[in-house]
Protein backbone atom coordinates (compact mmCIF):
# COMPACT_ATOMS: atom_id res chain seq x y z
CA UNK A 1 38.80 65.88 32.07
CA UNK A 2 39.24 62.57 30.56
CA UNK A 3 41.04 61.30 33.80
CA UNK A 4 38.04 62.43 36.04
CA UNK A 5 35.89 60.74 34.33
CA UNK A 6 37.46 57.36 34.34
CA UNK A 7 37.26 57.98 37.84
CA UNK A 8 33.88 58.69 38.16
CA UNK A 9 33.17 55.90 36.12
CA UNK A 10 35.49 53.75 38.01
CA UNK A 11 33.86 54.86 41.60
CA UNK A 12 30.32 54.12 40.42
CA UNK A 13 31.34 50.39 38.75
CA UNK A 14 33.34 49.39 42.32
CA UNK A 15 29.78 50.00 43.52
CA UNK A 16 27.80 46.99 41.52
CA UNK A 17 30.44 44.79 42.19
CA UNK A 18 29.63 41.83 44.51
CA UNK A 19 31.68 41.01 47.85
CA UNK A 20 30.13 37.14 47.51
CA UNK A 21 30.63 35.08 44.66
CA UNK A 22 27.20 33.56 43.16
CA UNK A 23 29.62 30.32 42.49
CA UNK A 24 31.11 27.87 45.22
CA UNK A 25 34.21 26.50 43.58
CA UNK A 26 35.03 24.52 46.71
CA UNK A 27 32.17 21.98 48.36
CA UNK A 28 32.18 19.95 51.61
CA UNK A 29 30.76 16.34 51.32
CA UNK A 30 30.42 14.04 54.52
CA UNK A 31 29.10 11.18 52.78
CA UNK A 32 29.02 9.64 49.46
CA UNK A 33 25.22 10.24 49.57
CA UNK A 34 26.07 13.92 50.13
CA UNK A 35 27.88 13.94 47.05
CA UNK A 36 25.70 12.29 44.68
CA UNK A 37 22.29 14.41 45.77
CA UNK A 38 24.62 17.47 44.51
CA UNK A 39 25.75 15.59 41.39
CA UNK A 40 22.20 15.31 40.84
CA UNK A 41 21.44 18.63 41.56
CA UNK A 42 23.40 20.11 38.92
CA UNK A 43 22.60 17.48 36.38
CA UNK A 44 18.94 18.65 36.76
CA UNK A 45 19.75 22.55 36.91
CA UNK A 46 21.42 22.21 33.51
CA UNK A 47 20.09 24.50 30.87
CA UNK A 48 22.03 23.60 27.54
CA UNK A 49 24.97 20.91 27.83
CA UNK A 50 26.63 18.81 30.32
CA UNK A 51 30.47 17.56 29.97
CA UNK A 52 30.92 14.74 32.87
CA UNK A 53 34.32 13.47 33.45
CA UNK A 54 33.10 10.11 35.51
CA UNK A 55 33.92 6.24 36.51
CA UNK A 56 31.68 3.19 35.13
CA UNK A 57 30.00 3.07 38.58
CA UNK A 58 28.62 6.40 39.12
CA UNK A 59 27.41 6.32 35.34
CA UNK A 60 25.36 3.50 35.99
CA UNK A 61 24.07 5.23 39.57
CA UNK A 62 23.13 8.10 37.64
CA UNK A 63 21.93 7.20 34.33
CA UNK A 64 18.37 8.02 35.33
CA UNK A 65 19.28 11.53 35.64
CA UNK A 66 20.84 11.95 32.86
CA UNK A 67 18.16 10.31 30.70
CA UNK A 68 16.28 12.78 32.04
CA UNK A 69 18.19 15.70 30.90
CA UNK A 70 18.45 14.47 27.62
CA UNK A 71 14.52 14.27 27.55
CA UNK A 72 14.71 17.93 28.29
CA UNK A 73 17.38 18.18 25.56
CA UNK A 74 20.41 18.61 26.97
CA UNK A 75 23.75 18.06 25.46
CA UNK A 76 25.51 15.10 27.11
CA UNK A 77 29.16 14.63 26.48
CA UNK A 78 30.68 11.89 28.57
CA UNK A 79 34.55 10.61 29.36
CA UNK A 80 33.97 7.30 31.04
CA UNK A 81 36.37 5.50 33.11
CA UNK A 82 35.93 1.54 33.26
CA UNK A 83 32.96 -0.39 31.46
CA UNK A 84 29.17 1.20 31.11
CA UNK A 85 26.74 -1.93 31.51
CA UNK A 86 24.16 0.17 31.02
CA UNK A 87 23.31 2.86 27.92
């Protein structure tokens, strides 16, 4: 009995599970611009904390942003290649 029931329970589960994955682990950019408009993106649709692995440049391009999320208070934990000008 024990064994039909894992089945049934097995049968009903394979039927919540999702064919498309919410995530996309894997994104096309054709520009640079491309690329930072989705940096941005998920800088803004963070909820709790933010770890950003990032160079000196893009730190500087983006610092608005993420003076914005800590306004919002955000955890910001940063690993910084190169020189920040700008805190």
């Amino acid at each position: 009995m024990d064994m039909n029931n894992s089945i049934d329970y097995l049968k009903d589960s394979f039927k919540n599970l999702s064919l498309h994955p919410e995530l996309e682990y894997i994104w096309h950019f054709n520009n640079e611009d491309q690329l930072m408009d989705k940096i941005k993106t998920l800088i803004k649709e963070s909820n709790e904390c933010l770890y950003c692995e990032i160079w000196a440049v893009e730190y500087e391009r983006l610092l608005n942003v993420f003076k914005e999320a800590e306004e919002r208070n955000i955890k910001l934990t940063f690993v910084v290649y190169g020189d920040v000008l700008k805190k």
